[in-house]
N, C-alpha and C. Protein backbone atom coordinates (compact mmCIF):
# COMPACT_ATOMS: atom_id res chain seq x y z
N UNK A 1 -111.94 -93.91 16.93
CA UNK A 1 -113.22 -94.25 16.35
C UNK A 1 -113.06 -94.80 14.94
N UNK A 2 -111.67 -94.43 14.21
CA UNK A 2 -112.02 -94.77 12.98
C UNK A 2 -111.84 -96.39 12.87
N UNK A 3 -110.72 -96.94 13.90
CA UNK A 3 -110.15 -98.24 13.94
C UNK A 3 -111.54 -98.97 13.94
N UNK A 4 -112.76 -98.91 14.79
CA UNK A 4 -113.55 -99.42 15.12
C UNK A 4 -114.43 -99.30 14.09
N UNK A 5 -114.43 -98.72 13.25
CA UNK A 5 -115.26 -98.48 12.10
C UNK A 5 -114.95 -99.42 10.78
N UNK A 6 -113.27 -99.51 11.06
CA UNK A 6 -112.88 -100.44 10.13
C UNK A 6 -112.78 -101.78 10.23
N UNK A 7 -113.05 -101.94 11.31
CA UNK A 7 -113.64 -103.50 12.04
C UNK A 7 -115.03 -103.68 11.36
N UNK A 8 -115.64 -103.12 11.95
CA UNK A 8 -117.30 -103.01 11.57
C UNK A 8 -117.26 -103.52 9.72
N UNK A 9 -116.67 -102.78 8.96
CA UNK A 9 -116.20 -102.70 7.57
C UNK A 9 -115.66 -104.60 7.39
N UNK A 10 -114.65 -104.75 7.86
CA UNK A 10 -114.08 -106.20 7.79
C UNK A 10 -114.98 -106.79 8.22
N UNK A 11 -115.71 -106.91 9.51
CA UNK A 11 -116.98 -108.32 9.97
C UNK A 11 -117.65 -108.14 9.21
N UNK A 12 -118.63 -107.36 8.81
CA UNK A 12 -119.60 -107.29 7.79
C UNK A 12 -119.29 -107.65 6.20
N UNK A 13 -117.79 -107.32 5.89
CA UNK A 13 -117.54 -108.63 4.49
C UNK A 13 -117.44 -109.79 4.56
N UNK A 14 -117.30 -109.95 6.04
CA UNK A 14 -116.85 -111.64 6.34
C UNK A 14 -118.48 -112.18 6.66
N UNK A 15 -119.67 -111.29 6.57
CA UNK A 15 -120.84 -112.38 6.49
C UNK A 15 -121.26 -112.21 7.76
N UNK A 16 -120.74 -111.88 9.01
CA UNK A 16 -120.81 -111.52 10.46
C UNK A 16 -122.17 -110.86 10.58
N UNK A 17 -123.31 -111.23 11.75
CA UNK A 17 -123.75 -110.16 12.66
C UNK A 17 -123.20 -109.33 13.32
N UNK A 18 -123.66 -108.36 12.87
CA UNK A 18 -122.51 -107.06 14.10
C UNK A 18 -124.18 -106.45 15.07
N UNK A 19 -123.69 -106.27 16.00
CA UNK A 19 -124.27 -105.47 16.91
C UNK A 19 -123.74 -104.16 17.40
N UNK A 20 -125.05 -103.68 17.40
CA UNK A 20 -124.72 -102.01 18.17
C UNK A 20 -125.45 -101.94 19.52
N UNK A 21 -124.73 -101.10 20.21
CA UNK A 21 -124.91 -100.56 21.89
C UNK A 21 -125.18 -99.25 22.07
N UNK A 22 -125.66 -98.78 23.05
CA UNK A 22 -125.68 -97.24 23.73
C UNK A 22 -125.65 -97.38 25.02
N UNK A 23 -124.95 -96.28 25.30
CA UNK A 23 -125.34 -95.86 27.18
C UNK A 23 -126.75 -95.62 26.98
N UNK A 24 -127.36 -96.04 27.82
CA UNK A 24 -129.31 -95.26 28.47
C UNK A 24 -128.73 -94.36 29.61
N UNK A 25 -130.60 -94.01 29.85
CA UNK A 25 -130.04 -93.05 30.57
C UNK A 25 -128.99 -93.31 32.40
N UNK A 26 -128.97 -94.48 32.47
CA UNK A 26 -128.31 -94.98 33.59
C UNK A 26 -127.10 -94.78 33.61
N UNK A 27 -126.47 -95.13 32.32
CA UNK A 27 -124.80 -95.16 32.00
C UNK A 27 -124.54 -96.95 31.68
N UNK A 28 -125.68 -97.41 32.00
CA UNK A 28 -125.61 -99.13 31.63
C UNK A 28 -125.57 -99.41 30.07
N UNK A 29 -124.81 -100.22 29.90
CA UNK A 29 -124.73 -100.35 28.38
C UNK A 29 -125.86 -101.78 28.09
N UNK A 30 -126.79 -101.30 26.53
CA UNK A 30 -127.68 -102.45 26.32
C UNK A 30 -127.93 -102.05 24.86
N UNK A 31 -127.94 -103.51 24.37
CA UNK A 31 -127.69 -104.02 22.71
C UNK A 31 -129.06 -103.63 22.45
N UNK A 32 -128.78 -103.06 21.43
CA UNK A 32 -130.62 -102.11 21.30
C UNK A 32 -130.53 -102.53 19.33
N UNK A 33 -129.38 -102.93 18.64
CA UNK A 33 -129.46 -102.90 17.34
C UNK A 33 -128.47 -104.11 16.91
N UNK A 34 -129.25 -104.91 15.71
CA UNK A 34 -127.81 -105.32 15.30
C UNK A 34 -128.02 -105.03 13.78
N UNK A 35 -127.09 -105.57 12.88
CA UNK A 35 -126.99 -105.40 11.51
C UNK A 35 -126.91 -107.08 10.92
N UNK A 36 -127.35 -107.82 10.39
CA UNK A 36 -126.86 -108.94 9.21
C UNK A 36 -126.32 -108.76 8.19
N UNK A 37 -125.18 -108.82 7.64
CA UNK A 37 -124.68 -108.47 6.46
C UNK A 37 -125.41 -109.45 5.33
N UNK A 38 -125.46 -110.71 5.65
CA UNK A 38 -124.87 -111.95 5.08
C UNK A 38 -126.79 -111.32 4.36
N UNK A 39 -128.09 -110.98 4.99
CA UNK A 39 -129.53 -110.95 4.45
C UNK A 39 -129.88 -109.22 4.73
N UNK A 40 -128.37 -108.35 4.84
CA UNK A 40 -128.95 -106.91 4.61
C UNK A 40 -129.98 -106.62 5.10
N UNK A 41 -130.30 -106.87 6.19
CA UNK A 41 -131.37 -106.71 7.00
C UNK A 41 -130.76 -105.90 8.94
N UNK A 42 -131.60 -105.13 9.06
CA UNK A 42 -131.36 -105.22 10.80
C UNK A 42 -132.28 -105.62 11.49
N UNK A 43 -132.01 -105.40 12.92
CA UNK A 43 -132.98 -106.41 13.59
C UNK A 43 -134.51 -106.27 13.46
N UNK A 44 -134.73 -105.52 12.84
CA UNK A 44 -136.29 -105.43 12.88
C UNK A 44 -136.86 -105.76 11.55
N UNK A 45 -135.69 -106.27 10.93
CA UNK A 45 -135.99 -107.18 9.94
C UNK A 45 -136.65 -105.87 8.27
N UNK A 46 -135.99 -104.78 8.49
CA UNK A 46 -135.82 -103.35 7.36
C UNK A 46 -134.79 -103.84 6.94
N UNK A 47 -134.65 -103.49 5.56
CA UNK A 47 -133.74 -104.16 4.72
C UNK A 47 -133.03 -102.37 4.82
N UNK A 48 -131.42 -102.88 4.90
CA UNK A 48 -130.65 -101.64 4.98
C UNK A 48 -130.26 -101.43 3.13
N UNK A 49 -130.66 -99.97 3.21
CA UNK A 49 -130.55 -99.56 1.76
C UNK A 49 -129.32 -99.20 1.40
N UNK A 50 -128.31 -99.54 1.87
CA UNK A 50 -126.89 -99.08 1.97
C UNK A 50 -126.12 -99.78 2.16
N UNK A 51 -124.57 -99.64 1.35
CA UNK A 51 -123.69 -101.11 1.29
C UNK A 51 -123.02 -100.81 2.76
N UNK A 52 -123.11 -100.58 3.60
CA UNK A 52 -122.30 -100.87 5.17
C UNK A 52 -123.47 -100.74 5.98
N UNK A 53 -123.05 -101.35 7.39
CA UNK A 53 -123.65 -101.29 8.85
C UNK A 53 -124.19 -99.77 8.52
N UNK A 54 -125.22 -100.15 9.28
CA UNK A 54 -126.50 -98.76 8.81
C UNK A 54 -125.76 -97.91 9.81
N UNK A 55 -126.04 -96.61 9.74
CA UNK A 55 -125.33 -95.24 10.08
C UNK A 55 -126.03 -94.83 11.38
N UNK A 56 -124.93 -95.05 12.39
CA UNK A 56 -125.60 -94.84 14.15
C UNK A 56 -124.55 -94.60 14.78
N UNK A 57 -124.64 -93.49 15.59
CA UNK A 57 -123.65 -92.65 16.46
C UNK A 57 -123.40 -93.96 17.87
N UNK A 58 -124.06 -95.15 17.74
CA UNK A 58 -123.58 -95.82 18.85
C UNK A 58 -122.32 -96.67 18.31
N UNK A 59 -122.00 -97.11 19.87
CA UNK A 59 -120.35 -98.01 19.60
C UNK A 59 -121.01 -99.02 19.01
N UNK A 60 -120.31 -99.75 18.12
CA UNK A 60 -120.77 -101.21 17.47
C UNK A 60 -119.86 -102.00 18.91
N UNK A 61 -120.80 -103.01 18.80
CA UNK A 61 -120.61 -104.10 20.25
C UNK A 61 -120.24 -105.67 19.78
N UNK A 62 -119.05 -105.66 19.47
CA UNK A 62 -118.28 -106.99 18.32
C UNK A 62 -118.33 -107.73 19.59
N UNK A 63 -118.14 -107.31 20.80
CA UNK A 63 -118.14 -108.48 22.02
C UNK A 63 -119.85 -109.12 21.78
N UNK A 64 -121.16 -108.47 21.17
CA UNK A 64 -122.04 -110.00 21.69
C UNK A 64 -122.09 -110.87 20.40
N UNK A 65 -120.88 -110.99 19.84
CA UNK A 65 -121.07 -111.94 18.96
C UNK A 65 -120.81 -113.06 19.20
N UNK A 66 -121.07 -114.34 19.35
CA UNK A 66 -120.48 -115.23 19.26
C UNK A 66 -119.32 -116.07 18.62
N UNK A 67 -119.17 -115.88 17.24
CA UNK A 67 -118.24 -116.17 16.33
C UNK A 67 -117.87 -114.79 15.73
N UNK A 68 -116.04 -114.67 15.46
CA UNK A 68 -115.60 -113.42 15.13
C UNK A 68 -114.85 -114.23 14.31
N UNK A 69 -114.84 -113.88 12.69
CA UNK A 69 -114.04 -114.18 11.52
C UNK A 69 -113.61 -113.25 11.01
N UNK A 70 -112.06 -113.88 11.42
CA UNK A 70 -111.19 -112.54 10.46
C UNK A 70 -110.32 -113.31 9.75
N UNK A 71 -111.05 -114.46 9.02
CA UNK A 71 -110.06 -115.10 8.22
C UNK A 71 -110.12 -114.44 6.73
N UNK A 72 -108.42 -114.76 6.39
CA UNK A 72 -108.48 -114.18 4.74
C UNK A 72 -108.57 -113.02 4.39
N UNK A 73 -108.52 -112.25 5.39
CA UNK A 73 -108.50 -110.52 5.66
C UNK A 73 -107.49 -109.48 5.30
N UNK A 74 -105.98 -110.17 5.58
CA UNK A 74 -104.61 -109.81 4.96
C UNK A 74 -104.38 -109.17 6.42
N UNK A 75 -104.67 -109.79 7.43
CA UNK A 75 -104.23 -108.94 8.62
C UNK A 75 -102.98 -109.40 8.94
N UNK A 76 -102.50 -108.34 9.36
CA UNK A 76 -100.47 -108.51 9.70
C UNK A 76 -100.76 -108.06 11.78
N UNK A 77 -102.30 -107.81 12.30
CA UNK A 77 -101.92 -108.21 13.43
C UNK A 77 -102.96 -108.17 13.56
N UNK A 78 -103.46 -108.72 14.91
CA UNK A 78 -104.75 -109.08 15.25
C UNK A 78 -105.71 -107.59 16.18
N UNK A 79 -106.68 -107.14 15.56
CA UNK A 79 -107.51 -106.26 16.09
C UNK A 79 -107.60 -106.18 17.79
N UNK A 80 -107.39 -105.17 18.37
CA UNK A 80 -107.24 -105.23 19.49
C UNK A 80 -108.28 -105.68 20.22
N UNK A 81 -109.57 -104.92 19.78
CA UNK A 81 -110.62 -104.73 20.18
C UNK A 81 -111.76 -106.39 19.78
N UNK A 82 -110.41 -107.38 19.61
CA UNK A 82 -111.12 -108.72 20.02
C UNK A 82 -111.16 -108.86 20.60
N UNK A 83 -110.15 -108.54 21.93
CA UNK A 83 -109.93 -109.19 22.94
C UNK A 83 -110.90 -108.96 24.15
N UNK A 84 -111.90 -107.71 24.04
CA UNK A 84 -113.10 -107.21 24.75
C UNK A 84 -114.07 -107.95 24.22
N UNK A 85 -114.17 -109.11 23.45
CA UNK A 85 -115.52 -109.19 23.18
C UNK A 85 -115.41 -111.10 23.98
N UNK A 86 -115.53 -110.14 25.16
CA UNK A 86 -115.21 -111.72 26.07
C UNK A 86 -116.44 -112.62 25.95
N UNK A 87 -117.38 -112.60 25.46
CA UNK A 87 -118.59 -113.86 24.60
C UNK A 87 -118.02 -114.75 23.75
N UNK A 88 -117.12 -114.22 22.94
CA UNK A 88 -116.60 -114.80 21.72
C UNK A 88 -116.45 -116.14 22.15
N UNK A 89 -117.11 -117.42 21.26
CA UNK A 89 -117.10 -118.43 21.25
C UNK A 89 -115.84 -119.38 20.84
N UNK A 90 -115.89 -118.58 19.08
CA UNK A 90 -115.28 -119.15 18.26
C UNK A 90 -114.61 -117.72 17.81
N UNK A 91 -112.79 -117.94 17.74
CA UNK A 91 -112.25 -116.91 17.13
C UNK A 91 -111.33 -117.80 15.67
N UNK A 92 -111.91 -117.04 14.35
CA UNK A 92 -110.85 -117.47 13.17
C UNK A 92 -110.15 -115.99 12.90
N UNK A 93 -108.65 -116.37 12.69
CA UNK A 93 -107.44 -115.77 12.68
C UNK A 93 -107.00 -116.18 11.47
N UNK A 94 -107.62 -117.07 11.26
CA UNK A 94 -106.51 -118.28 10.25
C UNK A 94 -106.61 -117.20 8.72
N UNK A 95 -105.62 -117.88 7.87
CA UNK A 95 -105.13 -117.27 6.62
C UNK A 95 -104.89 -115.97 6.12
N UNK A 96 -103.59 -115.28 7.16
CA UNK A 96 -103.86 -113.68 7.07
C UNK A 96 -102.25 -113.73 7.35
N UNK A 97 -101.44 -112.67 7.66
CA UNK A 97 -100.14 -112.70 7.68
C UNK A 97 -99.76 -112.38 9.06
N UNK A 98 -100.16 -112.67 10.04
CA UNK A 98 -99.96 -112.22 11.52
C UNK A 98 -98.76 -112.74 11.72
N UNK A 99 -98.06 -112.44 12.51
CA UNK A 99 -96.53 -113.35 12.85
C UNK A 99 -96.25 -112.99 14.50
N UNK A 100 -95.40 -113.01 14.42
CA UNK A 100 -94.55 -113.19 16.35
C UNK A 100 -95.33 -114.10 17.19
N UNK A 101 -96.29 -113.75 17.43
CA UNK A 101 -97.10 -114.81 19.07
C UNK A 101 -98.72 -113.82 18.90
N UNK A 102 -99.55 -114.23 19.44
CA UNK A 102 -100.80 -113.35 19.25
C UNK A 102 -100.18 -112.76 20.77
N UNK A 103 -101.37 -111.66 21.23
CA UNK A 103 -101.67 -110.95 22.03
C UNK A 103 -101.55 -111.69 23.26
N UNK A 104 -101.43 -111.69 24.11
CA UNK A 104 -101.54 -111.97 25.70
C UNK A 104 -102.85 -111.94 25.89
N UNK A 105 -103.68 -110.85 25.46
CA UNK A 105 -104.78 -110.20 25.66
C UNK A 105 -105.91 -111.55 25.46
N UNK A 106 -105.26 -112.66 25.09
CA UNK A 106 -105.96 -113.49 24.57
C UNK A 106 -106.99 -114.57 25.69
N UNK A 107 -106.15 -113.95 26.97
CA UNK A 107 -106.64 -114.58 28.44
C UNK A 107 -107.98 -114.01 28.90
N UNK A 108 -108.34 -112.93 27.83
CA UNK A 108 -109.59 -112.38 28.52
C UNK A 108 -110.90 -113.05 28.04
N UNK A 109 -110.83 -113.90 26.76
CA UNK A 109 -111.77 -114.32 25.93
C UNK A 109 -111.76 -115.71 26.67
N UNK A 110 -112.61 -116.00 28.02
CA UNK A 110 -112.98 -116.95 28.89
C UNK A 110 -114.07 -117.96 28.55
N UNK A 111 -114.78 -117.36 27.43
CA UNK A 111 -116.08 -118.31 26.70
C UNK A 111 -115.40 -119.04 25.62
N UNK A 112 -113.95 -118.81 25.09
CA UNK A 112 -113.59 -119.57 23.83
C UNK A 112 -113.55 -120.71 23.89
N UNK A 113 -114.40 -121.26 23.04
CA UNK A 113 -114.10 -122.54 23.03
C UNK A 113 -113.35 -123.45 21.26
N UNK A 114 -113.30 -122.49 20.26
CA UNK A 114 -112.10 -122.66 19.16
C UNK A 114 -111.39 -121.18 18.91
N UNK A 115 -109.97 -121.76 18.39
CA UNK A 115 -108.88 -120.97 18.74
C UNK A 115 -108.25 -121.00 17.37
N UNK A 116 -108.92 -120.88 15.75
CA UNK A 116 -107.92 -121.02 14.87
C UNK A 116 -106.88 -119.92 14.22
N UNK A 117 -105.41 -120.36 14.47
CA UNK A 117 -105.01 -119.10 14.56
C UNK A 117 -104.12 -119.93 12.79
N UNK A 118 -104.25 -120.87 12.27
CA UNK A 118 -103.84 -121.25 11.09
C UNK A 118 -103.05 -121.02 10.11
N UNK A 119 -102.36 -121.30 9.04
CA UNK A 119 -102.05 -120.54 7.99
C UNK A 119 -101.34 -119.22 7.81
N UNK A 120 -100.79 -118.98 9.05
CA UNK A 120 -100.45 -117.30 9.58
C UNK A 120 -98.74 -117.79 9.35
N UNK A 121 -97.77 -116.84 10.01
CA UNK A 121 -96.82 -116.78 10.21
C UNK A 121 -96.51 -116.63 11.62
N UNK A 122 -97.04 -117.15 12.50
CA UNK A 122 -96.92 -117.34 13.75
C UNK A 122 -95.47 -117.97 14.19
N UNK A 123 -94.33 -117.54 15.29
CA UNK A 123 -93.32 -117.98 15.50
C UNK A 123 -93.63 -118.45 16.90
N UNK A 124 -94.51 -117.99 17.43
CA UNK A 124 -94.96 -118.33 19.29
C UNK A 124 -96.40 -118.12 19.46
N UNK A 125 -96.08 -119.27 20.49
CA UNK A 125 -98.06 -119.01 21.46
C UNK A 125 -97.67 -118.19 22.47
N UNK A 126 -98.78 -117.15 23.21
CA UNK A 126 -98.67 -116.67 24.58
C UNK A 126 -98.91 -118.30 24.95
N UNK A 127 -98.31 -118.38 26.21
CA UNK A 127 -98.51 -118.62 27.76
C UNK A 127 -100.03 -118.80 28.10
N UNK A 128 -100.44 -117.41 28.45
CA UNK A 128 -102.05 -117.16 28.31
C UNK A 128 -103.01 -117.94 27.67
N UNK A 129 -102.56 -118.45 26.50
CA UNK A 129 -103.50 -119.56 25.82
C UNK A 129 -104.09 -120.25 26.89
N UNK A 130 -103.12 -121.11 27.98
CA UNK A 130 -103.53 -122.24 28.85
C UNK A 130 -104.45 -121.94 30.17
N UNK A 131 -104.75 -120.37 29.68
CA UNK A 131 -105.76 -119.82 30.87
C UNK A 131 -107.29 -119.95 30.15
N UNK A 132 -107.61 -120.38 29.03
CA UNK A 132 -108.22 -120.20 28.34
C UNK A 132 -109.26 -121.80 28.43
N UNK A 133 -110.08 -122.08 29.59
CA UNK A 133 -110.36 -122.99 30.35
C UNK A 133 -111.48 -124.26 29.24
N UNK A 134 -112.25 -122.81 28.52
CA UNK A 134 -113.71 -124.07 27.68
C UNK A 134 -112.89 -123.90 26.67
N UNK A 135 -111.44 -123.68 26.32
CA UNK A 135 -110.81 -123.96 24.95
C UNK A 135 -111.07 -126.01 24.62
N UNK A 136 -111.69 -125.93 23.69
CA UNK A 136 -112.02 -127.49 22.85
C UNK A 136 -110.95 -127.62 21.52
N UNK A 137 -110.89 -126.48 20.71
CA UNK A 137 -109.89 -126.47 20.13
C UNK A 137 -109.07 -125.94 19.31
N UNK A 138 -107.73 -126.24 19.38
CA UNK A 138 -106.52 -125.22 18.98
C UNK A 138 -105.84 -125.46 17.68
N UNK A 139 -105.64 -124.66 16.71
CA UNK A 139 -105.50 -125.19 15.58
C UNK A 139 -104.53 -124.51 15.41
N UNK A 140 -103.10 -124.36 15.00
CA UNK A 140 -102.19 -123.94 14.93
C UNK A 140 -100.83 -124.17 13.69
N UNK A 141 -101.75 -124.92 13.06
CA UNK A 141 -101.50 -125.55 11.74
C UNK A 141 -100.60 -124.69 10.94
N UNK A 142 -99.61 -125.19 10.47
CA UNK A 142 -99.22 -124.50 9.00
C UNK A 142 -98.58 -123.00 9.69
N UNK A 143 -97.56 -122.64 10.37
CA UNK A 143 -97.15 -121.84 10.61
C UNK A 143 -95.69 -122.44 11.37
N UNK A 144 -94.59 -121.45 11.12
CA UNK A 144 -93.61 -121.37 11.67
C UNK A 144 -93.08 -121.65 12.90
N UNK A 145 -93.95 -122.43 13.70
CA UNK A 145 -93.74 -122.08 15.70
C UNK A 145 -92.87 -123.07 15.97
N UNK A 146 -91.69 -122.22 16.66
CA UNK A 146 -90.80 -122.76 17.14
C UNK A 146 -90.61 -123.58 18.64
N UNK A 147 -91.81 -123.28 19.37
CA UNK A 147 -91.77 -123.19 20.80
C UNK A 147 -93.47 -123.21 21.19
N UNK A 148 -93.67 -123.80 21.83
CA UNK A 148 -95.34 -124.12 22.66
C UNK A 148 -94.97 -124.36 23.97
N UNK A 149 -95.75 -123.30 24.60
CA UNK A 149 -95.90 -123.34 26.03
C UNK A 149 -96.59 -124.36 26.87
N UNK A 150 -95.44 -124.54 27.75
CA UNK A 150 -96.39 -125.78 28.73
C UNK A 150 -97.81 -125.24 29.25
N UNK A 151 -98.01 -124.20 28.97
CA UNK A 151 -99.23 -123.98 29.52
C UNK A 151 -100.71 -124.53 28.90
N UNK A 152 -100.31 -125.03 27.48
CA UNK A 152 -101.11 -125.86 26.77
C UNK A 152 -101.99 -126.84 27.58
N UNK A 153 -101.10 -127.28 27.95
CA UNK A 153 -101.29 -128.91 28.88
C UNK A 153 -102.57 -128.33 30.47
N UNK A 154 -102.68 -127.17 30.31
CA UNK A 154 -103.81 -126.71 31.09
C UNK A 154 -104.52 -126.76 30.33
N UNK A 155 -105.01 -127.25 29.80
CA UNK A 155 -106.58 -126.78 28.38
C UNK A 155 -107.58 -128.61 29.02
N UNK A 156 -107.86 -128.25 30.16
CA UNK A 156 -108.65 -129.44 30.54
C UNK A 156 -109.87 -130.10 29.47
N UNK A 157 -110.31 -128.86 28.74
CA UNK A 157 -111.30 -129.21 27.70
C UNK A 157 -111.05 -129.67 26.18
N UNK A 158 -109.84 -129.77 26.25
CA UNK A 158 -109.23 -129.63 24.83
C UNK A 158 -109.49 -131.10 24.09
N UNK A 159 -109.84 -130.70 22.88
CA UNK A 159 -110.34 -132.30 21.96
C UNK A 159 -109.22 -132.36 21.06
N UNK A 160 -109.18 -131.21 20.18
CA UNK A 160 -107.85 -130.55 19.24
C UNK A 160 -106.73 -129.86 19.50
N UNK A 161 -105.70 -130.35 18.94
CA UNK A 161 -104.70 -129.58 18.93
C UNK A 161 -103.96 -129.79 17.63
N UNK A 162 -104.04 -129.07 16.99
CA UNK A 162 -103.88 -129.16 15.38
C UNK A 162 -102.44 -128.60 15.60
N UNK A 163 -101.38 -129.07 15.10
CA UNK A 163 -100.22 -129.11 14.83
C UNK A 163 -99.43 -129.39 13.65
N UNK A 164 -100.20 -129.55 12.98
CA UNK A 164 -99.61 -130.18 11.14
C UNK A 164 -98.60 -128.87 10.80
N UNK A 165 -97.54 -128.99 10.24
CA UNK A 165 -97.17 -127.87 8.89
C UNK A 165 -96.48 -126.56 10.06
N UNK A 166 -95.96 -127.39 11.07
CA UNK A 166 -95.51 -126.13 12.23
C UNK A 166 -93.79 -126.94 12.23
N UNK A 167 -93.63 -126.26 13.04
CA UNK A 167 -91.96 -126.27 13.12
C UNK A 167 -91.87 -126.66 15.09
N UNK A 168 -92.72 -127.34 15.87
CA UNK A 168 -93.03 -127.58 17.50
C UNK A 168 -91.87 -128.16 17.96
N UNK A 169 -91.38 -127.88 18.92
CA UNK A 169 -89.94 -128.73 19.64
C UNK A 169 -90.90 -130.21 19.99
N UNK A 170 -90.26 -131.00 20.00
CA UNK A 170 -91.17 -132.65 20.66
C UNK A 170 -90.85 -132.37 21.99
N UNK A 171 -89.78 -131.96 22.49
CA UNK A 171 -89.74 -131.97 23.72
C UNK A 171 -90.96 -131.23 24.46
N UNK A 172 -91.42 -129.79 23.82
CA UNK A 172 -92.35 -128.88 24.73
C UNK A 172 -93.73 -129.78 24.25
N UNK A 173 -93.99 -130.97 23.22
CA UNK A 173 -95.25 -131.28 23.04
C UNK A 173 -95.34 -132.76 23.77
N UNK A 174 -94.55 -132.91 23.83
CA UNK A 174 -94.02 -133.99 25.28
C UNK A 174 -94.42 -133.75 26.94
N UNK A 175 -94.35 -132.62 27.66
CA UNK A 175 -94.40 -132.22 28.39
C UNK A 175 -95.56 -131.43 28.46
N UNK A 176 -96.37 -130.97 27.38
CA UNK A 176 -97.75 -130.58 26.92
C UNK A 176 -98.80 -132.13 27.21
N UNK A 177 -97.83 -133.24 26.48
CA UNK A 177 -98.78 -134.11 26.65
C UNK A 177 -99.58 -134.52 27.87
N UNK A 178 -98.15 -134.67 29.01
CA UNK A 178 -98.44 -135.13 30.14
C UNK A 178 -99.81 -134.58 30.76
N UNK A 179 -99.98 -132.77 30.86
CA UNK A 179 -100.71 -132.29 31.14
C UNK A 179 -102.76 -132.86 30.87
N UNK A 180 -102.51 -133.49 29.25
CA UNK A 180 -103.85 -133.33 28.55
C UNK A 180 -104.12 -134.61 28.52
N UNK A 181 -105.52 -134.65 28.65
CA UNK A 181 -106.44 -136.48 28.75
C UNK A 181 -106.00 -136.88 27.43
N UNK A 182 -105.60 -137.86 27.86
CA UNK A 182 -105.40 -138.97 26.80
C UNK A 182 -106.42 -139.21 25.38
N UNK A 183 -107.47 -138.77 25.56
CA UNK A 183 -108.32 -138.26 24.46
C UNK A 183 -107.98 -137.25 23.70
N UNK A 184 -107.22 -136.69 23.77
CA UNK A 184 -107.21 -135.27 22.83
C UNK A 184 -106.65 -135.80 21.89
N UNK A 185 -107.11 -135.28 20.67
CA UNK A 185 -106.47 -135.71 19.23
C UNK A 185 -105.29 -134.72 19.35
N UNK A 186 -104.01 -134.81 18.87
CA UNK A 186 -103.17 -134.22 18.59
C UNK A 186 -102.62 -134.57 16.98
N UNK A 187 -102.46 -133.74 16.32
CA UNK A 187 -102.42 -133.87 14.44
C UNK A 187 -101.20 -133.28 14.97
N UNK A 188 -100.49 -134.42 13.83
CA UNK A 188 -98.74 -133.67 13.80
C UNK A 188 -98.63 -134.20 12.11
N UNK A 189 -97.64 -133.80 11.87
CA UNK A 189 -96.88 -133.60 10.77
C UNK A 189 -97.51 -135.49 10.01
C-alpha cells in the first residue's frame, strides 16, 4: 500500500488527475472520485484543503487516466503498477535514470498510442513493444540502445520513431524498416 501511495504523491506533482475506486456492494469495481492537482479541486468541484490527494481508504485507480507523466521524477525504474492502467493513452518516461530495457509488462497497455521513453539510460527495447498495435509514437531519443527489436516493424500505426542521440545497429533499423509504411518519420542522428 505504501508503493501506491507514493505514486499517487509523484502524479499529483506532475499536474495529473488521479482517480479513486471502491468495490460496491457487488465486488465490481467503479470510479466514484477523482482528485485535480493541477486546480486542487475533486470531482465535485470542493476545493481540497490539503497539500495531497484527499484522504480515502479506496485504491487510487492510475489505470482511468489517460495520460501518465513520470517525466523528470529521478526514477531509476519504471512503477509497476503502470502497466495495469491498460487506458493509458500516452505514457512519458522520458528524463529520469531508468536503464536496461523497460518492463515486458509493457504489452498490456493496448490503448497506447505515445511511448516516450527519452533521455533515460536505456540499453534495450522489450520485444513486446511491437505488440503494442495503436502505438503512433516511439521516442527513444538520447539514450544508450544498442539493439532494437524487429518487432518494431509491427507498429502498423506508427508515424514516429524518434531515434536521435541513441547508439541503434543500422542493420536491426534496416530490417525494422521493411516492416513499417513508408510514411513513418524515422529521426536519426
Amino acid at each position: 500500500m505504501n508503493f501506491i501511495i507514493a505514486i499517487v504523491v509523484i502524479v499529483a506533482a506532475a499536474g495529473a488527475t488521479l482517480y479513486f475506486w471502491s468495490n460496491n456492494d457487488t465486488g465490481s469495481e467503479n470510479m466514484n472520485q477523482s482528485y485535480d492537482s493541477t486546480t486542487n479541486t475533486n470531482n465535485s468541484g470542493a476545493e481540497n484543503t490539503g497539500t495531497k490527494a484527499p484522504n480515502t481508504t479506496n485504491k487510487p485507480n492510475i489505470a482511468a487516466s489517460a495520460t501518465l507523466d513520470f517525466s523528470s521524477q529521478g526514477l531509476t525504474s519504471a512503477p509497476k503498477s503502470i502497466f495495469e492502467a491498460t487506458k493509458t493513452e500516452v505514457l512519458d518516461l522520458s528524463h529520469n535514470n531508468l536503464s536496461g530495457a523497460l518492463q515486458a509488462e509493457v504489452r498490456h497497455l493496448s490503448n497506447l498510442r505515445v511511448l516516450d521513453l527519452s533521455d533515460n539510460n536505456f540499453t534495450g527495447v522489450p520485444a513486446e513493444v511491437g505488440q503494442l498495435s495503436q502505438l503512433e509514437t516511439l521516442d527513444l531519443s538520447n539514450n544508450p540502445i544498442t539493439g532494437l527489436p524487429y518487432e518494431i516493424g509491427n507498429l502498423k500505426n506508427l508515424k514516429v520513431l524518434d531515434l536521435r542521440g541513441s547508439n541503434y545497429a543500422e542493420a536491426d533499423l534496416a530490417v525494422i524498416r521493411q516492416g513499417l509504411s513508408s510514411d513513418v518519420e524515422i529521426r536519426t542522428n
